[in-house]
N, C-alpha and C. Protein backbone atom coordinates (compact mmCIF):
# COMPACT_ATOMS: atom_id res chain seq x y z
N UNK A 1 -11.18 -23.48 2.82
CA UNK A 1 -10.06 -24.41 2.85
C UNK A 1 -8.89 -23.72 3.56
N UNK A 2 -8.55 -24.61 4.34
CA UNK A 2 -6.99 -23.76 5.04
C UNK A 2 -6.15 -23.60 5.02
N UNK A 3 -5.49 -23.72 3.53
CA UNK A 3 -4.54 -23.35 2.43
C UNK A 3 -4.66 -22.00 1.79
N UNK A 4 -6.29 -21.51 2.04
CA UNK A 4 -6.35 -20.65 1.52
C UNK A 4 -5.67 -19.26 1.75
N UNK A 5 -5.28 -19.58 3.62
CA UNK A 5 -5.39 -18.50 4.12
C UNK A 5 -3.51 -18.72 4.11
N UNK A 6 -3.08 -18.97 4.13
CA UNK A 6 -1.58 -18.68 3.64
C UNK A 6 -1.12 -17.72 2.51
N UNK A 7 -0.29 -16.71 3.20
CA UNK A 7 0.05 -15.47 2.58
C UNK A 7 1.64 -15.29 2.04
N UNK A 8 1.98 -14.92 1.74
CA UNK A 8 3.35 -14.14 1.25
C UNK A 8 3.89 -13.63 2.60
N UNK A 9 5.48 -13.93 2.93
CA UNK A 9 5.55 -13.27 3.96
C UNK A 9 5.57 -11.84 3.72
N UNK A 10 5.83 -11.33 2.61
CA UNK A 10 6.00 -9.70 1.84
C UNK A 10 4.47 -9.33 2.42
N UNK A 11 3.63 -9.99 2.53
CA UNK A 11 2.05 -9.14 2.97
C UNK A 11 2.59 -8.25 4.23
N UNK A 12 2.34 -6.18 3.91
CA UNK A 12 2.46 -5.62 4.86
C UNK A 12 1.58 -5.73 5.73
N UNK A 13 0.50 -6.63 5.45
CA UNK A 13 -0.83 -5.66 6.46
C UNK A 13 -0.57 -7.07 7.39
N UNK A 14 0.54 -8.24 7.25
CA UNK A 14 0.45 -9.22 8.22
C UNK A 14 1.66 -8.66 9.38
N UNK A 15 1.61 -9.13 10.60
CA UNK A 15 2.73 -9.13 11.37
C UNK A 15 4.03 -10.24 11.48
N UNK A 16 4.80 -9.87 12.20
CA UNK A 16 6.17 -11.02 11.86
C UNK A 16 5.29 -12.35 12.85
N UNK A 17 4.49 -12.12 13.76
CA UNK A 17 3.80 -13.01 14.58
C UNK A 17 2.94 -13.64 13.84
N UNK A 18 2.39 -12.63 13.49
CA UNK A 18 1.02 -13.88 12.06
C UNK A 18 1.74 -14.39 11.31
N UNK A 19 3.03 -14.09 10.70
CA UNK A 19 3.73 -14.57 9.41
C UNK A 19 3.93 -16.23 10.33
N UNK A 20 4.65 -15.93 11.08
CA UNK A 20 4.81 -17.26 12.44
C UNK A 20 4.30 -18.12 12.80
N UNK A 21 2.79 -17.28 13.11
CA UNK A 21 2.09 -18.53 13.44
C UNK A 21 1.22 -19.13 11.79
N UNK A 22 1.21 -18.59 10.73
CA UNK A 22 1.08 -19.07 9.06
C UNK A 22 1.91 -19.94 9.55
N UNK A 23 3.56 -20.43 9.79
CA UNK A 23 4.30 -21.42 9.69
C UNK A 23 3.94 -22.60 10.21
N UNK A 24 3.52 -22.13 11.27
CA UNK A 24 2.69 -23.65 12.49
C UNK A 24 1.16 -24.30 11.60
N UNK A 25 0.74 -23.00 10.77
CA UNK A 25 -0.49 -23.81 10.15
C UNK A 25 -0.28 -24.37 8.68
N UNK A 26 1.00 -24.22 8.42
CA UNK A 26 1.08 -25.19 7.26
C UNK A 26 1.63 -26.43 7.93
N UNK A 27 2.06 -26.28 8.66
CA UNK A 27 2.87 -27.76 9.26
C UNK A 27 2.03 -28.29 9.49
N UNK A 28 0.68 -27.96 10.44
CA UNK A 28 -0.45 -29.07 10.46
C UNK A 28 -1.14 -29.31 9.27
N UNK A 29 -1.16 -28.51 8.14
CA UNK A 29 -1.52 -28.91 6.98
C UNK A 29 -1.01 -30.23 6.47
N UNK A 30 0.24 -29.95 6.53
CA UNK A 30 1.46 -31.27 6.53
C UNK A 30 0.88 -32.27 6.65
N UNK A 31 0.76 -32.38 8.22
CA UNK A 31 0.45 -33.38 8.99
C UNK A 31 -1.23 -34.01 8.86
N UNK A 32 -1.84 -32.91 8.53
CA UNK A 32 -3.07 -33.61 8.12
C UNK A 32 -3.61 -34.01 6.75
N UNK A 33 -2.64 -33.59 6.08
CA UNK A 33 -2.13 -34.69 4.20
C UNK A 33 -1.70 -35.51 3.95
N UNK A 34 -0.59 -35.52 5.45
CA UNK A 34 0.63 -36.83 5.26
C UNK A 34 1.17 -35.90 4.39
N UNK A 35 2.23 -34.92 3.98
CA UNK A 35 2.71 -34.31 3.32
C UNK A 35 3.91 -33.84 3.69
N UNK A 36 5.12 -33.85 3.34
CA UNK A 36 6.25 -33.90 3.68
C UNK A 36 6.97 -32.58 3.38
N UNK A 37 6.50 -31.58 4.64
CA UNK A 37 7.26 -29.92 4.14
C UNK A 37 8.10 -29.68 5.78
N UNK A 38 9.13 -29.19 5.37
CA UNK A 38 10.22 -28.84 6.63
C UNK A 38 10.07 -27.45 6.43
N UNK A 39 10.28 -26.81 7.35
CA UNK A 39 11.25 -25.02 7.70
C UNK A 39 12.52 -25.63 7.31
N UNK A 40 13.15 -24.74 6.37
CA UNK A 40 14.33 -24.65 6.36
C UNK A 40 15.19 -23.65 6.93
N UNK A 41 14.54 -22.45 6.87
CA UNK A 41 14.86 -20.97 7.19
C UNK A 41 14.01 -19.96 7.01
N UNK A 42 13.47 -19.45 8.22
CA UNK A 42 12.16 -18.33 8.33
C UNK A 42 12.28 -17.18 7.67
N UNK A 43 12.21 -16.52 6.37
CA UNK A 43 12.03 -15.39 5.86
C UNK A 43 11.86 -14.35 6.77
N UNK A 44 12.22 -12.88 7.31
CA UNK A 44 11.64 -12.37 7.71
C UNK A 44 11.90 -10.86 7.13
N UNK A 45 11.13 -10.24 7.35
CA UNK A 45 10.79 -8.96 6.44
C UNK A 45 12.36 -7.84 7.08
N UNK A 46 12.71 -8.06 7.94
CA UNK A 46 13.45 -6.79 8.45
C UNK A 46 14.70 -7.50 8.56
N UNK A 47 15.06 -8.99 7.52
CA UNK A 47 16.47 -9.63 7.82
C UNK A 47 16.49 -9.99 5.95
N UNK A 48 17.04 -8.38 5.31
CA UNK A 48 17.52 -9.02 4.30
C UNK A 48 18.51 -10.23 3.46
N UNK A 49 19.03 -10.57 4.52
CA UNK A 49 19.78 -11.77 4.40
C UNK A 49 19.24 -12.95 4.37
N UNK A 50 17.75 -12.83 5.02
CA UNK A 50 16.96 -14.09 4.76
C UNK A 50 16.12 -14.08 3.39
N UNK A 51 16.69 -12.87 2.34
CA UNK A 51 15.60 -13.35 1.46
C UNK A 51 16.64 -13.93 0.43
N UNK A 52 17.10 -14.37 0.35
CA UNK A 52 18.58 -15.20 -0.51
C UNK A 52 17.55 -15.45 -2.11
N UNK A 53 16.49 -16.13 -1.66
CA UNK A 53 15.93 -16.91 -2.75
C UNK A 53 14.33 -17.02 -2.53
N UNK A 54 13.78 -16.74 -4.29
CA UNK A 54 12.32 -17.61 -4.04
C UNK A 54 11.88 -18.74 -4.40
N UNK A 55 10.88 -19.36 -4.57
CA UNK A 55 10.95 -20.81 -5.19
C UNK A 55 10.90 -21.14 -6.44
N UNK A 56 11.03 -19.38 -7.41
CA UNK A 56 11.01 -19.25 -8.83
C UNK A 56 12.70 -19.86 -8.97
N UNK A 57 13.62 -19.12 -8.40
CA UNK A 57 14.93 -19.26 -8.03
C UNK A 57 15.57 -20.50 -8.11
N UNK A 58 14.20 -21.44 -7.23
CA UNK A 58 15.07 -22.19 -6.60
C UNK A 58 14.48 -23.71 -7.73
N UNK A 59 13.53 -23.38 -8.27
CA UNK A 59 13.08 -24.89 -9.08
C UNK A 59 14.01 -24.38 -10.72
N UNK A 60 13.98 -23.25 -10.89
CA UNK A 60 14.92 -23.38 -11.85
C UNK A 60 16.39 -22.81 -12.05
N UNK A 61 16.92 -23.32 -10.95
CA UNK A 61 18.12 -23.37 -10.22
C UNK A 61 18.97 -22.28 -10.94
N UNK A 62 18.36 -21.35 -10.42
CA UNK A 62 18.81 -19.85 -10.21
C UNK A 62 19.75 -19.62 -8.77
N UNK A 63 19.82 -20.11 -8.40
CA UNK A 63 20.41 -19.89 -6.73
C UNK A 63 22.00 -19.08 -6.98
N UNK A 64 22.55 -19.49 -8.08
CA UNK A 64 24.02 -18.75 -7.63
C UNK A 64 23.70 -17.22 -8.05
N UNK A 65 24.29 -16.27 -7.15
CA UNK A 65 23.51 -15.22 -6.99
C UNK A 65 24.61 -14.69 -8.30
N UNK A 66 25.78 -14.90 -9.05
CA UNK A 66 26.50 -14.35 -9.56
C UNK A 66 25.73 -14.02 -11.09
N UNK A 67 24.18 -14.62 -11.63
CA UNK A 67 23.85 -14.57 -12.52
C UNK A 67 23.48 -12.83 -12.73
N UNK A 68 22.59 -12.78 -11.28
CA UNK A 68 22.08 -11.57 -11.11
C UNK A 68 23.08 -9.97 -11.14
N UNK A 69 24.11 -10.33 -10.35
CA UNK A 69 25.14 -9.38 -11.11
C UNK A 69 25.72 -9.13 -12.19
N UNK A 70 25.76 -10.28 -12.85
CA UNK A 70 25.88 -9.90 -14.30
C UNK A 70 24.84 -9.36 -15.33
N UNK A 71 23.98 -9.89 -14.69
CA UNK A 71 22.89 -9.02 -15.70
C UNK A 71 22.39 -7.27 -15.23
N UNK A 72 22.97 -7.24 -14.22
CA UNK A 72 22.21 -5.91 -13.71
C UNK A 72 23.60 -5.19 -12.48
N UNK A 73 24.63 -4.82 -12.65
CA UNK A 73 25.75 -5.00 -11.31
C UNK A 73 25.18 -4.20 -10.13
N UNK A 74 24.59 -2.68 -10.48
CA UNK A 74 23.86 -2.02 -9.81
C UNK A 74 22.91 -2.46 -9.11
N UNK A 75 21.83 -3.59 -9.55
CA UNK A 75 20.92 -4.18 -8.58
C UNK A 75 21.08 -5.26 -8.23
N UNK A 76 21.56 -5.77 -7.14
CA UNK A 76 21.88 -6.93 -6.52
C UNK A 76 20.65 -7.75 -6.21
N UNK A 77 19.21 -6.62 -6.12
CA UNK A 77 18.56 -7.82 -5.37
C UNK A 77 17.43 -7.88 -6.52
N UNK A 78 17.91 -9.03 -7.42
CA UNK A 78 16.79 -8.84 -8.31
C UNK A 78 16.01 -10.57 -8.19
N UNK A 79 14.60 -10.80 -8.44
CA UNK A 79 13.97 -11.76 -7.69
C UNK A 79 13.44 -11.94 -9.12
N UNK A 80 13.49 -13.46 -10.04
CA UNK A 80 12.15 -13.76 -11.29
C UNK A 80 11.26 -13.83 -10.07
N UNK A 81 10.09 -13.31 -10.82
CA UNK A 81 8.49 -13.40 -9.82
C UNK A 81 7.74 -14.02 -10.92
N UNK A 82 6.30 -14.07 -10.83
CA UNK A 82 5.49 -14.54 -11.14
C UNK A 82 5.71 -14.48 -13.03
N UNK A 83 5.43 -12.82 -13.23
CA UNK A 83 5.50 -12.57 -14.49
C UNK A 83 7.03 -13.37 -15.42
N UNK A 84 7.79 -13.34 -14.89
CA UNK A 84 9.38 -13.76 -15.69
C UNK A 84 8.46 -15.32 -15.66
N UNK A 85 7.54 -15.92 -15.27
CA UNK A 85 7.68 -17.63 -14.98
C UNK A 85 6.84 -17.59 -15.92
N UNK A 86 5.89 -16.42 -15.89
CA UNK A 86 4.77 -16.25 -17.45
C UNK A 86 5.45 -16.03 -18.13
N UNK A 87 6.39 -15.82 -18.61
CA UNK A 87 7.06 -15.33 -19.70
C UNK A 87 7.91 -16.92 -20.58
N UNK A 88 8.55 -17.70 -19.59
CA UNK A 88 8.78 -18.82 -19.73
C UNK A 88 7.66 -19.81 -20.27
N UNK A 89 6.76 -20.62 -19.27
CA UNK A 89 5.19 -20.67 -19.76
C UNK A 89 5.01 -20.30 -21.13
N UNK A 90 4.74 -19.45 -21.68
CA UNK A 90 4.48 -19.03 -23.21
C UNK A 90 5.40 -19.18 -24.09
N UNK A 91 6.34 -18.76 -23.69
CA UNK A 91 7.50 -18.63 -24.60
C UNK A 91 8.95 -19.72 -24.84
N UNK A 92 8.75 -20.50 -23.37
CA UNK A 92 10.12 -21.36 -23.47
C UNK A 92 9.85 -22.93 -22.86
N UNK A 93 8.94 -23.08 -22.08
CA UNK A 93 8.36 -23.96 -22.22
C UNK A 93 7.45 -25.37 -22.64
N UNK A 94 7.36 -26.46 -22.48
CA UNK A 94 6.63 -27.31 -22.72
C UNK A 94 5.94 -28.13 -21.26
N UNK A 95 4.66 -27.73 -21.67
CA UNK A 95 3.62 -28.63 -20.81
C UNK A 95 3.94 -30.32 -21.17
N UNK A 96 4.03 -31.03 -20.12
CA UNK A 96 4.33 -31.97 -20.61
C UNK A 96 3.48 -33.02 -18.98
N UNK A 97 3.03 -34.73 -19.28
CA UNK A 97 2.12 -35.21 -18.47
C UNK A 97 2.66 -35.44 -17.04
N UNK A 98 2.06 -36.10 -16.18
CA UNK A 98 2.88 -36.81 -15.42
C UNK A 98 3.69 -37.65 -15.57
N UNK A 99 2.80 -38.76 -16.24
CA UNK A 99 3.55 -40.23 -16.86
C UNK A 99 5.43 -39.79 -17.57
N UNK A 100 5.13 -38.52 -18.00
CA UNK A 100 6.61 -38.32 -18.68
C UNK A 100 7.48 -37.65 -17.84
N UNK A 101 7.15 -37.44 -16.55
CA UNK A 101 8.32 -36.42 -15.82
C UNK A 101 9.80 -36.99 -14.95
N UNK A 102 10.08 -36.24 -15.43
CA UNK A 102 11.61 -37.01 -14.55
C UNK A 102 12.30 -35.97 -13.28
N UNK A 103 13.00 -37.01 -12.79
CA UNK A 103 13.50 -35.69 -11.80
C UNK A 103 13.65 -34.31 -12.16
N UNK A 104 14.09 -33.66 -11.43
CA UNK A 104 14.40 -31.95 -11.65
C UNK A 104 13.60 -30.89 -12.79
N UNK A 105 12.46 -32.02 -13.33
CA UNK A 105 11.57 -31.15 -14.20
C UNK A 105 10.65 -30.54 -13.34
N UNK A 106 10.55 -29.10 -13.66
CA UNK A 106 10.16 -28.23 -12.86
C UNK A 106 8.40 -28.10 -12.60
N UNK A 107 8.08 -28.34 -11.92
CA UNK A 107 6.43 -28.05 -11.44
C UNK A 107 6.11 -26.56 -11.02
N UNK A 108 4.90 -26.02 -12.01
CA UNK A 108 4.52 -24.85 -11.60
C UNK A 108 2.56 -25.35 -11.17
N UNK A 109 2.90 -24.06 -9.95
CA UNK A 109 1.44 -23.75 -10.03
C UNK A 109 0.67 -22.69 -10.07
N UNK A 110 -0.60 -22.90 -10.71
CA UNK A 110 -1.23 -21.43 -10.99
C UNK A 110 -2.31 -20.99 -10.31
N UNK A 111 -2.65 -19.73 -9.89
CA UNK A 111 -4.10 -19.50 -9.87
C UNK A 111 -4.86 -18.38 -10.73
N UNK A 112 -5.81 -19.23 -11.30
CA UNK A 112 -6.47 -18.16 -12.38
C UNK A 112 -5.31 -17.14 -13.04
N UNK A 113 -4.94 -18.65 -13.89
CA UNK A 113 -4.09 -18.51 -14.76
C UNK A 113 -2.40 -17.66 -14.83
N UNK A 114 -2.28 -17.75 -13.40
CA UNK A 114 -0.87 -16.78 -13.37
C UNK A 114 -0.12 -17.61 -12.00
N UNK A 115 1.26 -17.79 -12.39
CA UNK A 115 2.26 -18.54 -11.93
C UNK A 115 2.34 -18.19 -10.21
N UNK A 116 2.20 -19.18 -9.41
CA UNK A 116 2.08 -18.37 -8.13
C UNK A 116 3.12 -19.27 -7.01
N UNK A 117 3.59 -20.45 -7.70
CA UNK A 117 4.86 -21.43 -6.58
C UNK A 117 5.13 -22.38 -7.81
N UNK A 118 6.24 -22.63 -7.27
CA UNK A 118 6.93 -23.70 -8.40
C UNK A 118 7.98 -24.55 -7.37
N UNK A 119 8.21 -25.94 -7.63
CA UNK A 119 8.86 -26.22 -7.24
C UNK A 119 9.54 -27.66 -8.33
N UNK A 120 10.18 -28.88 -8.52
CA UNK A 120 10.63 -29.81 -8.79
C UNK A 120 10.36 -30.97 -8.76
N UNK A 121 10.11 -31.66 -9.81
CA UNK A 121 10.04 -33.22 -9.18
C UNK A 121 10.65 -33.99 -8.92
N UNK A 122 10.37 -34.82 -8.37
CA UNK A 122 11.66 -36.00 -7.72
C UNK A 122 10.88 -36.93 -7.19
N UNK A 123 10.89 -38.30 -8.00
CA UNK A 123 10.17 -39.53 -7.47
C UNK A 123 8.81 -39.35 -7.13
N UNK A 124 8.00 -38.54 -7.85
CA UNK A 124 6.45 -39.01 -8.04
C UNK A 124 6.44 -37.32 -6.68
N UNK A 125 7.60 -36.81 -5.91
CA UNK A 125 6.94 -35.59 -5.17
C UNK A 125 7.64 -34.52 -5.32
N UNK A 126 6.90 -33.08 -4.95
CA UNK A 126 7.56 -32.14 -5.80
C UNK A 126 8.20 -30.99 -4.53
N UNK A 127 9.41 -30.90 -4.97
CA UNK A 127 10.15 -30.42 -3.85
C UNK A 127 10.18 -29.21 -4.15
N UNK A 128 10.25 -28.06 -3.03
CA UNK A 128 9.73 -26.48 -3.56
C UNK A 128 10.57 -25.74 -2.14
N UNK A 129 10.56 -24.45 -2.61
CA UNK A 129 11.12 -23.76 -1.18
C UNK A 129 10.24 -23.58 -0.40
């Protein structure tokens, strides 16, 4: 499947060119789902300014960066990853159906059992970074 092959741009063993052309093959993914995903802004490994946010960040609207200085002033660049979303999941969470979701309730997804993209719902589609 050709979803499969989509990586993290953090993968060292990819280049900023493979990361690149990954971008062109989700867009035809897009396009061959009917699926509605834009570039907003290209991540790239050697422009720390592009890593502002992940989509842990961004579905549970973590984005103002002032949280992260308060909890830590010394480390500015601190990222929830997978594990902090397991931690939620078990502990702070409720699974709950489709039929009951409303906007801005947050959509996670897993593989073999561990949190790997998350994004939001909104009108039956789920908006993600």
């Amino acid at each position: 499947m050709a979803i499969n092959n989509v990586r993290s741009w953090t993968d060292r063993k990819r280049s900023d060119t493979e990361l690149f052309d990954q971008v062109s093959s989700v867009m035809r993914l897009s396009r061959t789902f009917g699926l509605s995903i834009s570039l907003v802004r290209l991540a790239r490994r050697d422009d720390p300014a592009s890593h502002d946010f992940n989509c842990f960040m961004w579905a549970f609207g973590l984005l103002d960066k002032n949280w992260m200085t308060t909890l830590n002033p010394e480390r500015q660049r601190i990222y929830p990853r997978s594990d902090f979303v397991a931690y939620l999941v078990r502990y702070c969470l409720q699974e709950i159906s489709q039929l009951e979701m409303r906007t801005g309730d947050a959509v996670i997804y897993f593989t073999n059992g561990k949190p790997v993209h998350a994004g939001t719902w909104d009108s039956g589609l789920v908006v993600s970074k």
